[in-house]
Protein backbone atom coordinates (compact mmCIF):
# COMPACT_ATOMS: atom_id res chain seq x y z
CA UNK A 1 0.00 0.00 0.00
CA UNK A 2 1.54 3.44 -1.01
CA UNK A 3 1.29 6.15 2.15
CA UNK A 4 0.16 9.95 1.78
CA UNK A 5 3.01 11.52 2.92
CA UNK A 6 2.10 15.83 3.62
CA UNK A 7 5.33 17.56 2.93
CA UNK A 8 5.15 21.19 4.23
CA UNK A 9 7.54 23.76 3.87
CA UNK A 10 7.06 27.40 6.31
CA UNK A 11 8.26 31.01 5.69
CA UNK A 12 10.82 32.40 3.07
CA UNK A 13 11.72 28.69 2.11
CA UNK A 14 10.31 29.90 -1.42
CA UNK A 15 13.50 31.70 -1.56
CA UNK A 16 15.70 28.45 -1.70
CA UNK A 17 18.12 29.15 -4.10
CA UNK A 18 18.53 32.88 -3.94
CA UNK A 19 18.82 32.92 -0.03
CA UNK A 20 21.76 32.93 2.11
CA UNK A 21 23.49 30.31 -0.50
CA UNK A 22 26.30 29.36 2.48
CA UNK A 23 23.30 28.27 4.81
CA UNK A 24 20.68 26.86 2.19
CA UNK A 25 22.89 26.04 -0.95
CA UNK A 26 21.29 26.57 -4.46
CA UNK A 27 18.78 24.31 -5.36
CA UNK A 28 15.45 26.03 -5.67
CA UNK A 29 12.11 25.16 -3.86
CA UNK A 30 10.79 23.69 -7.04
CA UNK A 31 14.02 21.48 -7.38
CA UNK A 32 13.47 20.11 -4.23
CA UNK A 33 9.77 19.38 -4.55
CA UNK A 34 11.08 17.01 -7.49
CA UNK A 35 13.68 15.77 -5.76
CA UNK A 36 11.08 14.70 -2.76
CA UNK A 37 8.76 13.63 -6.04
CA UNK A 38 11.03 11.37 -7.65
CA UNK A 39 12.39 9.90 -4.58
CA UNK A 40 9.04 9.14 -2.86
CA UNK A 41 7.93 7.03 -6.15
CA UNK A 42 10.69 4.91 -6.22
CA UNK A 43 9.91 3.84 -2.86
CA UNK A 44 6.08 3.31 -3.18
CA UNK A 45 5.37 6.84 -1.30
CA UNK A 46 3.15 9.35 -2.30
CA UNK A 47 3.85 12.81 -1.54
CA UNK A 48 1.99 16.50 -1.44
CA UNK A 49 4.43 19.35 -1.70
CA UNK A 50 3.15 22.79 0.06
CA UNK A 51 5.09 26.08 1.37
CA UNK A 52 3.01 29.23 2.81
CA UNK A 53 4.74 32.38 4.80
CA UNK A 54 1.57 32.34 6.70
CA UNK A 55 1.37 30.34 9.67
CA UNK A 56 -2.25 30.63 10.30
CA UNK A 57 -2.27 29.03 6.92
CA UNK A 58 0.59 25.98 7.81
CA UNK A 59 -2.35 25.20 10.91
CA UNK A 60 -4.86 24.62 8.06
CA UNK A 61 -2.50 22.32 5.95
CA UNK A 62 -1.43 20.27 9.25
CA UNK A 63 -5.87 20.16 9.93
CA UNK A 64 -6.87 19.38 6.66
CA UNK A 65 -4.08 16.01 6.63
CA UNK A 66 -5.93 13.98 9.48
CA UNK A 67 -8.07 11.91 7.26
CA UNK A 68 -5.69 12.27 3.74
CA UNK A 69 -2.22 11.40 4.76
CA UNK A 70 -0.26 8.81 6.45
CA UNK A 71 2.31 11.02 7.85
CA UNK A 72 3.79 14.70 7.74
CA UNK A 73 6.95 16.30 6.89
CA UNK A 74 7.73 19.57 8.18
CA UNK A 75 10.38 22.29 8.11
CA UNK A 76 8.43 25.12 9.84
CA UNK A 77 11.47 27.23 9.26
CA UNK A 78 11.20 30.50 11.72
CA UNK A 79 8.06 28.81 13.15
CA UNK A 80 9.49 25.98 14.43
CA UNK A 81 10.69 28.47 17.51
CA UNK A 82 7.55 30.08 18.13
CA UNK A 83 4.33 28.98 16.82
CA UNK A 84 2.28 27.10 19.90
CA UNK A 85 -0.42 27.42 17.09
CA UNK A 86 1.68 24.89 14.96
CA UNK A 87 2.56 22.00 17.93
CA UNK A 88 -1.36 22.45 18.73
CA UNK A 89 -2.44 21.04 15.37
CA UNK A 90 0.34 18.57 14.86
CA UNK A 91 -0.77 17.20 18.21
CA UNK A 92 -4.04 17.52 17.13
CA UNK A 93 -4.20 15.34 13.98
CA UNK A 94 -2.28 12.90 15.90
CA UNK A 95 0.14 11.65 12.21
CA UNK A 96 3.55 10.51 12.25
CA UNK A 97 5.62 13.73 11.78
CA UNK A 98 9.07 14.16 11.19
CA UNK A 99 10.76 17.61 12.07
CA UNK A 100 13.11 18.91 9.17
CA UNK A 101 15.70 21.33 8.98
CA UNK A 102 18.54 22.20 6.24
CA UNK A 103 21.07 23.69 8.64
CA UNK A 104 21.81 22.50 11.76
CA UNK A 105 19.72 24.79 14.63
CA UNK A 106 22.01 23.82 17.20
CA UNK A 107 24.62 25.47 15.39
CA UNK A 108 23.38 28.40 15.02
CA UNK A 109 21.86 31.49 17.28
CA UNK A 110 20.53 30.40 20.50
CA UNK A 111 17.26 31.16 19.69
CA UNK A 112 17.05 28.61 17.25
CA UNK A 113 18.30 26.01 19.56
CA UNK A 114 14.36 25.47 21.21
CA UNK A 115 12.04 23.76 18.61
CA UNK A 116 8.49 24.22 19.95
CA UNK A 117 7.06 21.87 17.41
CA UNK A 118 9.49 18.57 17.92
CA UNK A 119 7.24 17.44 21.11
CA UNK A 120 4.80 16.54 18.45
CA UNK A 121 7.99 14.85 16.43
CA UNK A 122 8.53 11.63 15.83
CA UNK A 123 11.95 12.75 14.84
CA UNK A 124 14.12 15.48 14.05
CA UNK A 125 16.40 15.70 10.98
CA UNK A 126 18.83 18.90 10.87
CA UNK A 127 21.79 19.61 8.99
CA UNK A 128 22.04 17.65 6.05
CA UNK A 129 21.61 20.39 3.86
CA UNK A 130 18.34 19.14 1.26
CA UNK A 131 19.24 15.64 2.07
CA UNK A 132 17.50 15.57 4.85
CA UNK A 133 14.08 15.65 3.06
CA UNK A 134 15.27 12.29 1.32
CA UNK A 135 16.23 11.47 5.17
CA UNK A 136 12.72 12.38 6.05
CA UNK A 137 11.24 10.05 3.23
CA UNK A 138 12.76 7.38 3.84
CA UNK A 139 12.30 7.11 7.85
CA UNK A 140 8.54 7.88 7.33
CA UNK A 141 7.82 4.99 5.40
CA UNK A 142 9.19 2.62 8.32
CA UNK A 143 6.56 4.40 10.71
């Protein structure tokens, strides 16, 4: 049986590519949405690429999976250090989630050392650049 699997993306990773280069690297948003595409077919996974800057918006994505996916992916980007809004619904819905991140937060400002939204985490991937979103696929289907 192929599982759903809700990839969301939060705010200004829509600039992937043209963005702090050193920290993100250059593949584009759109890039990486094939990348997850092609991956996730080869290994019997479907998967629903979304981004929004709004977070209000990321809370309706995260509702709207309970009955349509097996599992979410998310890299809440600024979010994942403040939105109580965010852990709420990914408690909520009550999927499999795994808790993405291209650099490493706990290498960078101290601020982004406290994810809010891993206590609803099955898992945390951080650091591996893009790769981690492959990371993400593949320890979601094991779930």
């Amino acid at each position: 049986m192929t599982k759903k699997i809700l990839i969301i993306n939060g705010p200004n990773l829509n600039l992937l590519g043209e963005r702090e280069e050193a920290k993100y690297g250059k593949i584009t948003l759109d890039q990486l949405k094939k990348n997850c595409e092609e991956h996730a077919s080869s290994n019997n996974l479907e998967v629903v690429f979304q981004q929004s800057n709004i977070e209000g918006e990321i809370v309706t994505m995260i509702q709207k999976a309970k009955s349509k996916f097996d599992g979410i992916i998310i890299n809440a980007a600024g979010y994942t250090h403040t939105s109580v809004a965010i852990l709420d619904a990914l408690l909520a819905v009550k999927l499999p989630t795994i808790e993405v991140h291209i650099t490493n937060i706990y290498n960078r400002e101290d601020f982004r050392k406290e994810s809010l939204i891993s206590k609803a985490a099955k898992g945390i991937i951080c650091g591996f650049g893009i790769n981690g979103y492959i990371m993400a696929l593949d320890s979601i289907k094991n779930l």
